[in-house]
Every structure is written in structure tokens, then in C-alpha cells.
N, C-alpha and C. Protein backbone atom coordinates (compact mmCIF):
# COMPACT_ATOMS: atom_id res chain seq x y z
N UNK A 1 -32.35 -36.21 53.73
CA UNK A 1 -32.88 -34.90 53.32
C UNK A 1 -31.98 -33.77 53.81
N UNK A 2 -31.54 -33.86 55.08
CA UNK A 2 -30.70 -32.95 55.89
C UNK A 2 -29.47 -32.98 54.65
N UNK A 3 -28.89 -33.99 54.61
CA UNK A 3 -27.47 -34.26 54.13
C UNK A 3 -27.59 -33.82 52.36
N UNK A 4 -28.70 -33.83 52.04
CA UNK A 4 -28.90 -33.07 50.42
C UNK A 4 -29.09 -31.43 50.86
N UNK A 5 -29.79 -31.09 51.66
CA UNK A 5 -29.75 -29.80 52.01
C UNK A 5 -28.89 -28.81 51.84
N UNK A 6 -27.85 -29.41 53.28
CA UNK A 6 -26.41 -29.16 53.03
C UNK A 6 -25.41 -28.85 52.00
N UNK A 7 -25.54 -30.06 51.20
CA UNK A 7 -24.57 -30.04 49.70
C UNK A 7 -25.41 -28.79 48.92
N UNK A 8 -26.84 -28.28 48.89
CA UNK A 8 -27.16 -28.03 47.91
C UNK A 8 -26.75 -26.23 48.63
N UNK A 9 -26.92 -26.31 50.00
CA UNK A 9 -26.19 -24.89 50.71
C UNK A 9 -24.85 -24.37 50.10
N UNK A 10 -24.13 -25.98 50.23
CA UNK A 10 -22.67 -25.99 50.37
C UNK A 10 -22.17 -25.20 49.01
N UNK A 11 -22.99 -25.93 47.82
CA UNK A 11 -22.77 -25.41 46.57
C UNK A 11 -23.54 -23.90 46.10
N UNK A 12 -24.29 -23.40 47.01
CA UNK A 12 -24.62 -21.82 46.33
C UNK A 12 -23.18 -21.16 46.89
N UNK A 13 -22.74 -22.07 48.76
CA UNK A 13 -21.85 -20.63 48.94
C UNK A 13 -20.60 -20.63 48.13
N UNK A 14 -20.12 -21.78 47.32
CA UNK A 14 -19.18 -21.68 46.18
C UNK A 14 -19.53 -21.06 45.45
N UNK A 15 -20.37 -21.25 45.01
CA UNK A 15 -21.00 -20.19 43.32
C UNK A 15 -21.18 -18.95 44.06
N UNK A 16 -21.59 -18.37 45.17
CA UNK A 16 -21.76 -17.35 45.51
C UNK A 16 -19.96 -16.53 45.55
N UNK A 17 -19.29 -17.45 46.36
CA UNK A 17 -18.17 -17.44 46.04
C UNK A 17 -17.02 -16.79 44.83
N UNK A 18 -17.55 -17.95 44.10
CA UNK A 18 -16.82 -17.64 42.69
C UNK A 18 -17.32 -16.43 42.01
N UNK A 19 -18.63 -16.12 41.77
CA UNK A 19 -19.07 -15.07 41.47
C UNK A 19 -18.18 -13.66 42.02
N UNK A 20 -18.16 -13.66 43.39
CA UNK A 20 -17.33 -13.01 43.64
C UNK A 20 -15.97 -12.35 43.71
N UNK A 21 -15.17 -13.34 43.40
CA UNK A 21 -14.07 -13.76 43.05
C UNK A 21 -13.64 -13.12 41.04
N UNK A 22 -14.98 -12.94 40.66
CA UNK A 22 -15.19 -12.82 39.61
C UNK A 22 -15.22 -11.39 39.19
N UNK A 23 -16.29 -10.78 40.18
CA UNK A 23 -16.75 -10.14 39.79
C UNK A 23 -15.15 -8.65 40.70
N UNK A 24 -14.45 -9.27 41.40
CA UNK A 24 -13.61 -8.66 42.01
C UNK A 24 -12.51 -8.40 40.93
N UNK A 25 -12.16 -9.58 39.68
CA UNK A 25 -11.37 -9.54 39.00
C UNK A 25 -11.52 -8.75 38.04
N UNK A 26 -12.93 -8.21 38.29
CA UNK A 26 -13.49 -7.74 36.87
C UNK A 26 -12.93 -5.74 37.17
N UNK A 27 -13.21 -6.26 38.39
CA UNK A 27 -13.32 -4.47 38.90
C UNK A 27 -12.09 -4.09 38.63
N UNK A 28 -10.91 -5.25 39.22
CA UNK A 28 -9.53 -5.02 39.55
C UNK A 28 -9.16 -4.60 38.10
N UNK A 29 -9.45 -5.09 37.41
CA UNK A 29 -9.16 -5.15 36.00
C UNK A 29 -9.47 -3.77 35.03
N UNK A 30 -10.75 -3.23 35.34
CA UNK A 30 -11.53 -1.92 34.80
C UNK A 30 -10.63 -0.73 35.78
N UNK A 31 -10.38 -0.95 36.95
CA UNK A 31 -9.30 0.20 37.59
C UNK A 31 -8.32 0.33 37.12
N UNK A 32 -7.42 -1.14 36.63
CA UNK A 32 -6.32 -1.06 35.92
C UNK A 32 -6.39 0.13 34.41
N UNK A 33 -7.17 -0.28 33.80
CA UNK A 33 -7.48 0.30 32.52
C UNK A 33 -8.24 1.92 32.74
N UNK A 34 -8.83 2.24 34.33
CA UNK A 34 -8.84 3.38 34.59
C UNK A 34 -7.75 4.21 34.81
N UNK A 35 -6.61 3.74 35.60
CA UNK A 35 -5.31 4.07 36.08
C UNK A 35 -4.57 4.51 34.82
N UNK A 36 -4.78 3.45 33.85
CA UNK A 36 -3.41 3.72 32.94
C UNK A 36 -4.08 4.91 31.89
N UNK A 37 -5.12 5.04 31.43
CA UNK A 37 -6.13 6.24 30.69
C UNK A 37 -5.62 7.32 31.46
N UNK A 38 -6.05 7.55 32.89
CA UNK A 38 -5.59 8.64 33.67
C UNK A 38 -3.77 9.27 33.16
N UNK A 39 -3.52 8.23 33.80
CA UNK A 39 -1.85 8.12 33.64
C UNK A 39 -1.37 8.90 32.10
N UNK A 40 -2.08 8.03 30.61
CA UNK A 40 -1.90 8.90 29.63
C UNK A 40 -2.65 10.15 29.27
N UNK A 41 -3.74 10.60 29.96
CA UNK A 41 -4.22 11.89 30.47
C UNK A 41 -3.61 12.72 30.95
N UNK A 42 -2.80 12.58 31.41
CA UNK A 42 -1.60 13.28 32.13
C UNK A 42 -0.71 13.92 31.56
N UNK A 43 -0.03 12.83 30.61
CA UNK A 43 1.51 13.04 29.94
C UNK A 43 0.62 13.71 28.80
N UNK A 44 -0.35 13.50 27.78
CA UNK A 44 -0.95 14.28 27.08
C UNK A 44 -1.08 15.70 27.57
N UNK A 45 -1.51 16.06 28.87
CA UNK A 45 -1.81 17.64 29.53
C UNK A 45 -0.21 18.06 29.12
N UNK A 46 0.58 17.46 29.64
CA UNK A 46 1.90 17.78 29.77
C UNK A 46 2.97 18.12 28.37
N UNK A 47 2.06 17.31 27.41
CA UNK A 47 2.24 17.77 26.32
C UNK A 47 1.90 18.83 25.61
N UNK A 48 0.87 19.22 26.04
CA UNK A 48 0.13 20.30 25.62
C UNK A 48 0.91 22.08 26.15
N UNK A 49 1.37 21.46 27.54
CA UNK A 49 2.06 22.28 28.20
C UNK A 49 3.30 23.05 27.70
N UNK A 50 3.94 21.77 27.18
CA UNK A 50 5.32 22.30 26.66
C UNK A 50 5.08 23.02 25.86
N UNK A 51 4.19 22.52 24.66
CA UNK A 51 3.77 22.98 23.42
C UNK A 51 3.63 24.69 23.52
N UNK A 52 2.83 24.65 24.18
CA UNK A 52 2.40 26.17 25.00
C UNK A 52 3.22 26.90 25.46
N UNK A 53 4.33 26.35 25.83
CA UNK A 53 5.71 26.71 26.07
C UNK A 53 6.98 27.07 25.94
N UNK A 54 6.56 26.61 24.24
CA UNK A 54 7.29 26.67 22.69
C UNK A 54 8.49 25.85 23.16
N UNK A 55 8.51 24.99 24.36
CA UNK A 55 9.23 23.62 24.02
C UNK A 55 9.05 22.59 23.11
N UNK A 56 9.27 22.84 21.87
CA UNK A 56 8.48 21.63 20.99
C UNK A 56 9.52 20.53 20.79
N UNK A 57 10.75 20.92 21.10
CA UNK A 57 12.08 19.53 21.06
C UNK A 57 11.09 18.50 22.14
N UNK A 58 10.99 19.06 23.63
CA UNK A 58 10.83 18.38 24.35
C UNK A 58 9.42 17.56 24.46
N UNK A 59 8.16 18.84 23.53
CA UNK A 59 7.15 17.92 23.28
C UNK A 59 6.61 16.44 22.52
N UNK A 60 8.36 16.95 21.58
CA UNK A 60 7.95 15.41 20.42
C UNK A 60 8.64 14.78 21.19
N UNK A 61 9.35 14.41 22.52
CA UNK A 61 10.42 13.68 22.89
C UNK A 61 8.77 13.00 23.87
N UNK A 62 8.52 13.68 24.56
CA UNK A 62 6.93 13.54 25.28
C UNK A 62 6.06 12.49 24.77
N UNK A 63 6.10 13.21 23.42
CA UNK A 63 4.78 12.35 22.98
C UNK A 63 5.51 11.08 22.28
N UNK A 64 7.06 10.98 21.40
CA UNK A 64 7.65 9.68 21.46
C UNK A 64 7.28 8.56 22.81
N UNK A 65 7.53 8.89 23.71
CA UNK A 65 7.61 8.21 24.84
C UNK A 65 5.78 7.60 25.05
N UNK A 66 5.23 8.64 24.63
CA UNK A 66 3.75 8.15 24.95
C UNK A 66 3.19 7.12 24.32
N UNK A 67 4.24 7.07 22.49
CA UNK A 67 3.78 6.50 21.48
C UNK A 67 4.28 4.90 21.85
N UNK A 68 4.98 5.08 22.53
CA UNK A 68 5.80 3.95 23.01
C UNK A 68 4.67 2.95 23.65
N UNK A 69 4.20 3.51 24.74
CA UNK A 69 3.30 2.84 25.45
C UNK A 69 1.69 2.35 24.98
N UNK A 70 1.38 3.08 24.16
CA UNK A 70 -0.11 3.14 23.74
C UNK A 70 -0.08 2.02 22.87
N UNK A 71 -1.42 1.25 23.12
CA UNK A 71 -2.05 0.04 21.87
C UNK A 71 -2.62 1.10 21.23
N UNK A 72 -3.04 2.14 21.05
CA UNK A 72 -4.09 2.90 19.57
C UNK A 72 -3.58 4.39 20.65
N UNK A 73 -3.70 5.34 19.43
CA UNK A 73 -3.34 6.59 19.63
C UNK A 73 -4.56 7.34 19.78
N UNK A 74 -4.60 7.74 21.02
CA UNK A 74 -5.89 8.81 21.35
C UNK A 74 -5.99 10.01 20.62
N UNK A 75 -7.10 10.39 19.81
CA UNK A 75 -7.35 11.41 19.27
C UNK A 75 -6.55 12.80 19.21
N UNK A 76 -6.71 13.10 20.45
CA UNK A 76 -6.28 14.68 21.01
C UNK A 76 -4.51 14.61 20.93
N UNK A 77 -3.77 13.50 21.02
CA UNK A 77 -2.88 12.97 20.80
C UNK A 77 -2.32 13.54 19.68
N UNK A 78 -2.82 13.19 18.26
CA UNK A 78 -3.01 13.27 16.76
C UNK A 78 -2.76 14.46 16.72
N UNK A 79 -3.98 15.19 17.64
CA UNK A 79 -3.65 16.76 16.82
C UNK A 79 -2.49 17.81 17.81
N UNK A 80 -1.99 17.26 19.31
CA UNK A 80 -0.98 17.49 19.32
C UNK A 80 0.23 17.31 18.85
N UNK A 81 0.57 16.09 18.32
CA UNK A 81 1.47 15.52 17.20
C UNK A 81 1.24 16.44 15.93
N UNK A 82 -0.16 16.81 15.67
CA UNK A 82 0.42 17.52 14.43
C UNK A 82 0.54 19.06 14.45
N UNK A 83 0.41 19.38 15.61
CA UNK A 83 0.51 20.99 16.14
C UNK A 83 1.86 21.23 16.07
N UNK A 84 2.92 20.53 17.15
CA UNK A 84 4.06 20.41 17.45
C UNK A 84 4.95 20.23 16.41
N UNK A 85 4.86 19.07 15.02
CA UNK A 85 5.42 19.09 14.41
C UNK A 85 5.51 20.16 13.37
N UNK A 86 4.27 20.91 13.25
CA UNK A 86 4.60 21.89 12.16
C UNK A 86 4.97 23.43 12.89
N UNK A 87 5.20 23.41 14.21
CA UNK A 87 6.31 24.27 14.58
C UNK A 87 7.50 23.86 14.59
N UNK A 88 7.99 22.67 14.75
CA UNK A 88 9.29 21.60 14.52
C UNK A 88 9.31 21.90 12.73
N UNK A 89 8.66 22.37 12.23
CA UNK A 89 8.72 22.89 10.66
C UNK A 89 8.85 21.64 10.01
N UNK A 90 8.45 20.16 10.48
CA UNK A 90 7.78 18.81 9.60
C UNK A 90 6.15 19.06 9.22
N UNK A 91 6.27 19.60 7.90
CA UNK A 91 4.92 20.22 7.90
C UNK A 91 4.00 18.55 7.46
N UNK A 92 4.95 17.75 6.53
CA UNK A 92 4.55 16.57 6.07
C UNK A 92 3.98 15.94 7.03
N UNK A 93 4.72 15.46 8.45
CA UNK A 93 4.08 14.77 9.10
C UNK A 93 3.07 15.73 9.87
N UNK A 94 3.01 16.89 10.12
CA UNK A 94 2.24 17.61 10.78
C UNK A 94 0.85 18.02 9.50
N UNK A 95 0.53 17.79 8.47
CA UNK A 95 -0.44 17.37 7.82
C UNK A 95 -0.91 15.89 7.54
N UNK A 96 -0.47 15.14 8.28
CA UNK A 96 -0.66 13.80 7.93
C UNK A 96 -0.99 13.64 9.41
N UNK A 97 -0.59 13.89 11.08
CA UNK A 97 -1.47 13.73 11.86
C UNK A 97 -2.66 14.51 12.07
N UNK A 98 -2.88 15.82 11.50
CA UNK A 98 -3.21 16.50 11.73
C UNK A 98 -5.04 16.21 10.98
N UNK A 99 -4.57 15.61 9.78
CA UNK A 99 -5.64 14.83 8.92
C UNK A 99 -6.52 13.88 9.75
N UNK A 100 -5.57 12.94 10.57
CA UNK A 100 -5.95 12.10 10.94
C UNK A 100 -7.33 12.37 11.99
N UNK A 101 -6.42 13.17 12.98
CA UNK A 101 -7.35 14.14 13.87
C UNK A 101 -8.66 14.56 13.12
N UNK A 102 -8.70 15.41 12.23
CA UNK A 102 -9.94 15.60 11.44
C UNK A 102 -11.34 14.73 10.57
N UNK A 103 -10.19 13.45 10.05
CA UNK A 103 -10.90 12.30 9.70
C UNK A 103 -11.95 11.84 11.14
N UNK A 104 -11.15 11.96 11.86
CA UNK A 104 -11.64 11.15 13.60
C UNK A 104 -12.63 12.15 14.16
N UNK A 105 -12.24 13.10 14.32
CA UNK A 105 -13.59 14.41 14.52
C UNK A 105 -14.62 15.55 13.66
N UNK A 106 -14.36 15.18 13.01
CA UNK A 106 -14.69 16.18 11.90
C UNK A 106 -14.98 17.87 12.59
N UNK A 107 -15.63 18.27 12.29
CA UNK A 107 -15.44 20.30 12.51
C UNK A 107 -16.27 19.80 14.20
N UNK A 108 -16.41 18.71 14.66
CA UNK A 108 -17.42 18.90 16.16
C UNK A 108 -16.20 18.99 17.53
N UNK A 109 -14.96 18.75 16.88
CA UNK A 109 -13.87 18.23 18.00
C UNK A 109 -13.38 19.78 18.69
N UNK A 110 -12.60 19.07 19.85
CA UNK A 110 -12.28 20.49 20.71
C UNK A 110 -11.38 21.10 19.64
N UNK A 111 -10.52 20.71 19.27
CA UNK A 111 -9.51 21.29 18.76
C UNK A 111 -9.73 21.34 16.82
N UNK A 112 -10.87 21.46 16.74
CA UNK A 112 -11.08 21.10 15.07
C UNK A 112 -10.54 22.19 14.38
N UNK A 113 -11.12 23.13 14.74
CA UNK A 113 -11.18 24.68 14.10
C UNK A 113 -9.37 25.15 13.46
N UNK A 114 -8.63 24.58 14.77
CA UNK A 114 -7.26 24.76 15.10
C UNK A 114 -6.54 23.84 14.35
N UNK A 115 -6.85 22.90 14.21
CA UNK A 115 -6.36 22.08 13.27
C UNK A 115 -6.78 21.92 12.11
N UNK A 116 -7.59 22.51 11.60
CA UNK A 116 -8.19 22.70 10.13
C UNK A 116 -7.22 23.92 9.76
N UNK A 117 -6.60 25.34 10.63
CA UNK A 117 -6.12 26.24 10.33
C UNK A 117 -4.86 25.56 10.24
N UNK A 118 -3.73 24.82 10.99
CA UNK A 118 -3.05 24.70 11.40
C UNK A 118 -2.22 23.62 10.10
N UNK A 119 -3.43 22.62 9.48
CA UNK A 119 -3.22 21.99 8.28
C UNK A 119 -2.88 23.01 7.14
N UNK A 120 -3.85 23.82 6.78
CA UNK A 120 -3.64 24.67 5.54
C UNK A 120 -2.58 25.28 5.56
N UNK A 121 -1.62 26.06 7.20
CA UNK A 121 -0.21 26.76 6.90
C UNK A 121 0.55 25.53 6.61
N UNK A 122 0.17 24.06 7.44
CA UNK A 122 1.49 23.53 6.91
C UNK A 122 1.37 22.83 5.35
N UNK A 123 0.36 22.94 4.51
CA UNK A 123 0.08 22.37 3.52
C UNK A 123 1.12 23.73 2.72
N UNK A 124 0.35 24.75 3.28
CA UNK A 124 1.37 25.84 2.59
C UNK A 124 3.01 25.69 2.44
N UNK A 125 3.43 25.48 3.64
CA UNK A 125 4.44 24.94 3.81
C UNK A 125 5.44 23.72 2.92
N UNK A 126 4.31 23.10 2.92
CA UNK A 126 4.69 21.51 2.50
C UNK A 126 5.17 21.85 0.82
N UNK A 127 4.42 22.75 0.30
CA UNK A 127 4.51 22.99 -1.12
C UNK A 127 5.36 23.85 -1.17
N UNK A 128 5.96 24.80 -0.71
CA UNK A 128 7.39 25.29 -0.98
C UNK A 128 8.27 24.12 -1.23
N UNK A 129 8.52 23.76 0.26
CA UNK A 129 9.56 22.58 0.56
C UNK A 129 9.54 22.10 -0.42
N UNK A 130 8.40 21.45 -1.44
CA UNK A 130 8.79 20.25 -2.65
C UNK A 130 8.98 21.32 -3.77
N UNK A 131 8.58 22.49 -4.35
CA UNK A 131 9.51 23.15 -4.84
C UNK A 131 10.73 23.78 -5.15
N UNK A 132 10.90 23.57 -3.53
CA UNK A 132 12.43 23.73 -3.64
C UNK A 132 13.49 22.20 -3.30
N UNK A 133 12.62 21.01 -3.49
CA UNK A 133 12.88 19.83 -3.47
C UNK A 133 13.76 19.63 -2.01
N UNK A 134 13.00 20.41 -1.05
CA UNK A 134 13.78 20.02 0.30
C UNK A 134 13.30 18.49 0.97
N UNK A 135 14.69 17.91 1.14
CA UNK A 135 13.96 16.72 1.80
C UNK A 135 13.29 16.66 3.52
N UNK A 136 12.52 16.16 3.68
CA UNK A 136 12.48 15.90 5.32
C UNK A 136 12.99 15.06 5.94
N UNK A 137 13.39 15.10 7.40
CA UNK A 137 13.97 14.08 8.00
C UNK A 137 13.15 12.77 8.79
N UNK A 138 13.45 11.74 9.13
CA UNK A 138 12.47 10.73 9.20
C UNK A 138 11.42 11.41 9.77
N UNK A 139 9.95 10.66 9.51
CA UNK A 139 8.64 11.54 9.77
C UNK A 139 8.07 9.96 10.63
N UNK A 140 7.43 10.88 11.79
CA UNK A 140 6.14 9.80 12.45
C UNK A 140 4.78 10.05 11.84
N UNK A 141 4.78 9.11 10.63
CA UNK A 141 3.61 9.15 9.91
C UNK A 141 2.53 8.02 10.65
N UNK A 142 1.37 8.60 10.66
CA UNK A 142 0.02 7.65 11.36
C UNK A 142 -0.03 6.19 10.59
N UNK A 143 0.98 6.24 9.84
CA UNK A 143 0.43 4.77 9.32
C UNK A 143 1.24 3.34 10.11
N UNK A 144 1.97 4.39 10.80
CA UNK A 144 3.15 3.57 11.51
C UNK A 144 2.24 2.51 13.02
N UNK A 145 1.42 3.27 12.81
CA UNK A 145 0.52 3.11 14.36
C UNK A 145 -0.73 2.59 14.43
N UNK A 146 -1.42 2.29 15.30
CA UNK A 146 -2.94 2.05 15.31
C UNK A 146 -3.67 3.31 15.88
N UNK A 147 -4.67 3.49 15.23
CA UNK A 147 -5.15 5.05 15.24
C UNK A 147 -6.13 4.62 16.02
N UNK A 148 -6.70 5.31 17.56
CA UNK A 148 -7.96 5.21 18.00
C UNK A 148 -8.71 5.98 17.64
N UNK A 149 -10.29 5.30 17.35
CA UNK A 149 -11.13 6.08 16.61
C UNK A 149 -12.12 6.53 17.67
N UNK A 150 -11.79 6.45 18.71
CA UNK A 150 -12.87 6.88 19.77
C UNK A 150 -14.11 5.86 20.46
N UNK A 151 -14.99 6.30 20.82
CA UNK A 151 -15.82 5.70 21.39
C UNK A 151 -16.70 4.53 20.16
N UNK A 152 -16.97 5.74 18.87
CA UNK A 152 -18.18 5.18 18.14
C UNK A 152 -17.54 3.72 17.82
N UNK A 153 -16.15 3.81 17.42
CA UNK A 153 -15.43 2.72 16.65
C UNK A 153 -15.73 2.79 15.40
N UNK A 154 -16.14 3.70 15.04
CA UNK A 154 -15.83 4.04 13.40
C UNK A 154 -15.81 5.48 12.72
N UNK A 155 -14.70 5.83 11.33
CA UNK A 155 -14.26 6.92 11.22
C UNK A 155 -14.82 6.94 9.54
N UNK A 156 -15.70 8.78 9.14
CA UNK A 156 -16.17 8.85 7.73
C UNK A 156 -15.26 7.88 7.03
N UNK A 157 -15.35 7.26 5.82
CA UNK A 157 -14.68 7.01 4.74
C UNK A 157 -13.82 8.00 4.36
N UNK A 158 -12.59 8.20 4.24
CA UNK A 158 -11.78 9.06 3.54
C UNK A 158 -11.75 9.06 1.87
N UNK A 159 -12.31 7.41 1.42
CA UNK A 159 -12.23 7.51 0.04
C UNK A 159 -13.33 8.66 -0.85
N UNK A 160 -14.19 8.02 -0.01
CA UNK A 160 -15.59 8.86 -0.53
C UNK A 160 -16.00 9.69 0.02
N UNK A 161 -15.41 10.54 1.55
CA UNK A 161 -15.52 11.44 2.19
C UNK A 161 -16.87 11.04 2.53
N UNK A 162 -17.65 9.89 3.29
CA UNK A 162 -19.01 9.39 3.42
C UNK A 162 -20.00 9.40 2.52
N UNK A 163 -20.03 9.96 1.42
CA UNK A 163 -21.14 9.88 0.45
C UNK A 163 -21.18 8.33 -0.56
N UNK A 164 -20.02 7.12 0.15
CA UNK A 164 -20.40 6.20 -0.67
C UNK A 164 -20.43 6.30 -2.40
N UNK A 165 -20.18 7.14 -2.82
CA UNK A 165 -19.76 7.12 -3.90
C UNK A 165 -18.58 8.12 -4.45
N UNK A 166 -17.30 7.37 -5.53
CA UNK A 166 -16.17 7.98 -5.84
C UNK A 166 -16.64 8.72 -7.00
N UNK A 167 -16.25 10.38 -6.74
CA UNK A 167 -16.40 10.81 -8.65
C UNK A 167 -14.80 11.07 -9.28
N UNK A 168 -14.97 10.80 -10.76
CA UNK A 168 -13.43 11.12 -11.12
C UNK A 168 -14.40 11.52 -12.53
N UNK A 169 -12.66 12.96 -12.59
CA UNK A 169 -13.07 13.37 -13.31
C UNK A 169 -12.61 13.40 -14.70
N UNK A 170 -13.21 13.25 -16.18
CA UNK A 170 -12.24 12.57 -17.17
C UNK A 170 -12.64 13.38 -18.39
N UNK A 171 -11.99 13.26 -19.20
CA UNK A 171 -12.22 14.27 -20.38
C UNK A 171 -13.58 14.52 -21.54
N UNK A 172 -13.90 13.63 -20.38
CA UNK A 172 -15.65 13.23 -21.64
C UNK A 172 -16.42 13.44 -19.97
N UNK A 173 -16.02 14.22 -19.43
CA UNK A 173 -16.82 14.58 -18.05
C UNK A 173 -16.57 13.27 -16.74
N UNK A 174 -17.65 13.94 -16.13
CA UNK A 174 -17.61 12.89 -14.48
C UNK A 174 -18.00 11.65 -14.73
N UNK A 175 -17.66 10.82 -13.98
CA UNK A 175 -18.23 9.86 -13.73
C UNK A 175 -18.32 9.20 -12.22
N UNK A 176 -19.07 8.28 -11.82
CA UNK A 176 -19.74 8.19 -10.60
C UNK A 176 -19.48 5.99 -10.32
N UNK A 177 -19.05 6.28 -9.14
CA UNK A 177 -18.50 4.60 -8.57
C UNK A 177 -18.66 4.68 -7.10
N UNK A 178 -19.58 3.51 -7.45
CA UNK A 178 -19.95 3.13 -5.91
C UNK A 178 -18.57 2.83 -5.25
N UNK A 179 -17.91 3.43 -4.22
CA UNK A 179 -16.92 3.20 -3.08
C UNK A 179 -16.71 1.62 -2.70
N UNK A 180 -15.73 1.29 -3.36
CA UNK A 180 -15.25 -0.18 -2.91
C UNK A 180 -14.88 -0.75 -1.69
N UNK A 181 -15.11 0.67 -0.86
CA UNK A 181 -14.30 -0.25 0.86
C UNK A 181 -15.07 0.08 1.86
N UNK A 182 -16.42 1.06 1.61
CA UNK A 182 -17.21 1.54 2.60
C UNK A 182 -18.60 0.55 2.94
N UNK A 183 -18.89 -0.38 1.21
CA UNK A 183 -20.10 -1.32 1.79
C UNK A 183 -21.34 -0.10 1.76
N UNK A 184 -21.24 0.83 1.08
CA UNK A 184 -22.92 1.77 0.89
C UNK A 184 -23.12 2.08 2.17
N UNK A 185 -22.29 2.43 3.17
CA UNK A 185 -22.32 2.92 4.53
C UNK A 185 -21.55 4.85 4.90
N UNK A 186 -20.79 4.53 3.84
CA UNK A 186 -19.95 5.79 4.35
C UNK A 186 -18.53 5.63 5.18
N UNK A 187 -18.99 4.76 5.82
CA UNK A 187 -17.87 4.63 7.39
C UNK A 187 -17.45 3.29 6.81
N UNK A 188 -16.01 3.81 8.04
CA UNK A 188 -15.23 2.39 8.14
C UNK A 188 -14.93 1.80 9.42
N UNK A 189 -15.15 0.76 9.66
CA UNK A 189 -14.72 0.63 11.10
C UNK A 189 -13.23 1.29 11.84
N UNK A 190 -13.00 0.77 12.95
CA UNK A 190 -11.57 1.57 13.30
C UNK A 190 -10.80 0.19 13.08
N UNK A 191 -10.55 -0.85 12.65
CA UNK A 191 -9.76 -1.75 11.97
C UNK A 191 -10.01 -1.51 10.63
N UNK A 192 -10.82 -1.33 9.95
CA UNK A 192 -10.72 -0.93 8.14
C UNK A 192 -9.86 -0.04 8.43
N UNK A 193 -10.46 1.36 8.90
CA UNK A 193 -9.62 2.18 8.94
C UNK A 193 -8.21 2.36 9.15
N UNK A 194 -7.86 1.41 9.95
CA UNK A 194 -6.17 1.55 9.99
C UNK A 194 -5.87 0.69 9.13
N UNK A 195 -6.30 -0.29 8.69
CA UNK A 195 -5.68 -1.45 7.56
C UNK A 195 -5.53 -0.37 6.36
N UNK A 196 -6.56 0.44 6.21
CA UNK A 196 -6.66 1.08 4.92
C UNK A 196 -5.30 2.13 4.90
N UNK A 197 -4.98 3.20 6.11
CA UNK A 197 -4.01 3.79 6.44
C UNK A 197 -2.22 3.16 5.94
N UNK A 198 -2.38 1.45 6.18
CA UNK A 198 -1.32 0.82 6.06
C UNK A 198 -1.50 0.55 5.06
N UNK A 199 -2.68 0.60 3.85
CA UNK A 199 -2.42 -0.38 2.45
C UNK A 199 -2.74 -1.96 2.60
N UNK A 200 -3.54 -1.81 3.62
CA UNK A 200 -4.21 -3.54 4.09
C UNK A 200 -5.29 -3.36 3.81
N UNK A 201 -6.18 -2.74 3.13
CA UNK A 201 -7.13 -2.67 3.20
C UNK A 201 -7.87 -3.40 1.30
N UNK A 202 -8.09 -4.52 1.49
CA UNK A 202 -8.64 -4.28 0.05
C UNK A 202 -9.91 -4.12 -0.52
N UNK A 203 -10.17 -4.31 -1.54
CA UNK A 203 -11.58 -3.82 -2.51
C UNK A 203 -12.60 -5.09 -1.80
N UNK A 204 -13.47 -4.88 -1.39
CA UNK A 204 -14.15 -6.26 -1.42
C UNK A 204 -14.17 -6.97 0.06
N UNK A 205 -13.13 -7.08 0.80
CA UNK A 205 -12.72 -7.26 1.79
C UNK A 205 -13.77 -7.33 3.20
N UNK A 206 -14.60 -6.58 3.05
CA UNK A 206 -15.25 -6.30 4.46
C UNK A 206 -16.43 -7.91 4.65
């Protein structure tokens, strides 16, 4: 009885053990992923800084380097990328992150207001340039990347702008189509969403 006792002691203080061992790896692990968030918290402020600074050579050199490191591109990211570039006078790519940002927050984000203004000069922009058939020089377009969609993990539909249904418009009037990639939801996850960004995304698919 003694000698079953024992073993049955012996084996909680392993499992008590391992648990621990476990639950240490878990922590070690969530600090790591606190550290490095912080860390790109940082170089983002710093981006913002230059920007503010009307260093914008040195801000896209900034945020290159950031792009480098990141598995998915943080929001606030987006709409410094597209701030910077349309003082760098890439209005193309600075309406194309700048979108992105907006798709991801809609009018509730810190920086919405600013980037809703900030799109329309460079849209302005953008349409000279192809009138006067100026080319641009290579562009960091969002499709190049994995876009983070934030906490919810999912971003409106861009096809259908969330209403789940496409209208087009044709010479015998409108017509009305249920949205092929949203599933009668509106939203897309943040993997639709970037598949769709790249042209991975197909009809049917979900």
C-alpha cells in the first residue's frame, strides 16, 4: 500500500512538473511575441516621426526594413505607407495602401479621416499622371504582402462593399447578383482577403 502510494505521489510531482515546464514555455513564448509587437511599435512611432519631419526618403527606407521583418502588415503601417508615398509623389501606390487601411478600418480608425483626405489628392494626382501617360517607378503594392486585418480577423467585402450583393449597371438598367466570394455575409476573412488582393481568391471557394 505504502509502495503504491509513493508511485502514485511520485507521478502527480511529474505531471505537476511538466505542467510547469509547460506552462513556463507558454509564457516564454507570449513575451517573445510581446517583445517583438513592442519592438515593431517602435520603428512604426519612428516612422511616423520622420514623416512629420518631411524625411520621407528615410521613412520609406524605415518602413522597407519593417516590411522585411513582419509575417502580416499592421494596419497603422498601411496608412503610413500610404501617407509617405504620396508625398514621395507615388500617388498609385499611396492609393492602393492607403485603400487598404480604409478597407481594414473603415471611417472608426485613428487615422481614417486623414486617409480618406489623403486618398482623394492622390487619386487626383494619379489621374493627371495617366493623362499625361507618366510612368511610375517600381511601386510597393499591398498585394505583394500579407495584410493584417486586426484583431476581428475579418475585413468588409470590397466586392460588394458588405451589402452581399453586386449591382452592374447595363443599358436595359441595373441589375442585382448575389456576391460570389462573401457567402451572404458581407465579410471576408483575413486569408480570403489577401488571397483575393493576390487573385487567389475564387468564386465558390470558401
Amino acid at each position: 500500500m505504502k509502495w503504491s502510494m509513493w508511485i502514485l505521489a511520485l507521478l502527480i510531482t511529474v505531471g505537476v512538473h511538466a505542467q510547469t515546464q509547460q506552462d513556463k514555455i507558454r509564457e516564454a513564448e507570449m513575451q517573445r511575441q510581446a517583445n517583438r509587437q513592442m519592438q515593431t511599435d517602435r520603428q512604426i512611432d519612428s516612422v511616423a516621426l520622420l514623416i512629420n519631419q518631411q524625411n520621407y526618403a528615410a521613412a520609406e527606407a524605415k518602413i522597407i526594413s519593417i516590411l522585411k521583418t513582419v509575417r502580416s502588415v499592421p494596419s497603422d503601417l498601411t496608412f503610413y505607407l500610404g501617407k509617405n508615398s504620396y508625398y514621395l509623389a507615388k500617388y498609385k501606390q499611396s492609393v492602393d495602401w492607403l485603400n487598404k487601411y480604409i478597407q481594414l478600418k473603415g471611417t472608426a480608425g485613428q487615422f481614417s479621416q486623414e486617409a480618406i483626405d489623403l486618398k482623394a489628392k492622390a487619386e487626383v494626382e494619379l489621374l493627371k499622371e495617366k493623362q499625361v501617360e507618366v510612368q511610375q517607378a517600381a511601386q510597393l503594392l499591398s498585394k505583394d504582402f500579407e495584410i493584417d486585418c486586426g484583431p476581428t480577423g475579418k475585413v468588409v467585402c470590397p466586392v460588394c462593399n458588405g451589402s452581399t450583393v453586386v449591382i452592374k449597371k447595363t443599358y436595359l438598367g441595373e441589375t442585382y447578383k448575389t456576391c460570389a466570394y462573401c457567402n451572404h455575409t458581407g465579410a471576408l476573412t483575413c486569408e480570403e482577403y489577401n488571397k483575393l488582393l493576390k487573385g487567389q481568391l475564387t468564386v465558390g471557394s470558401r
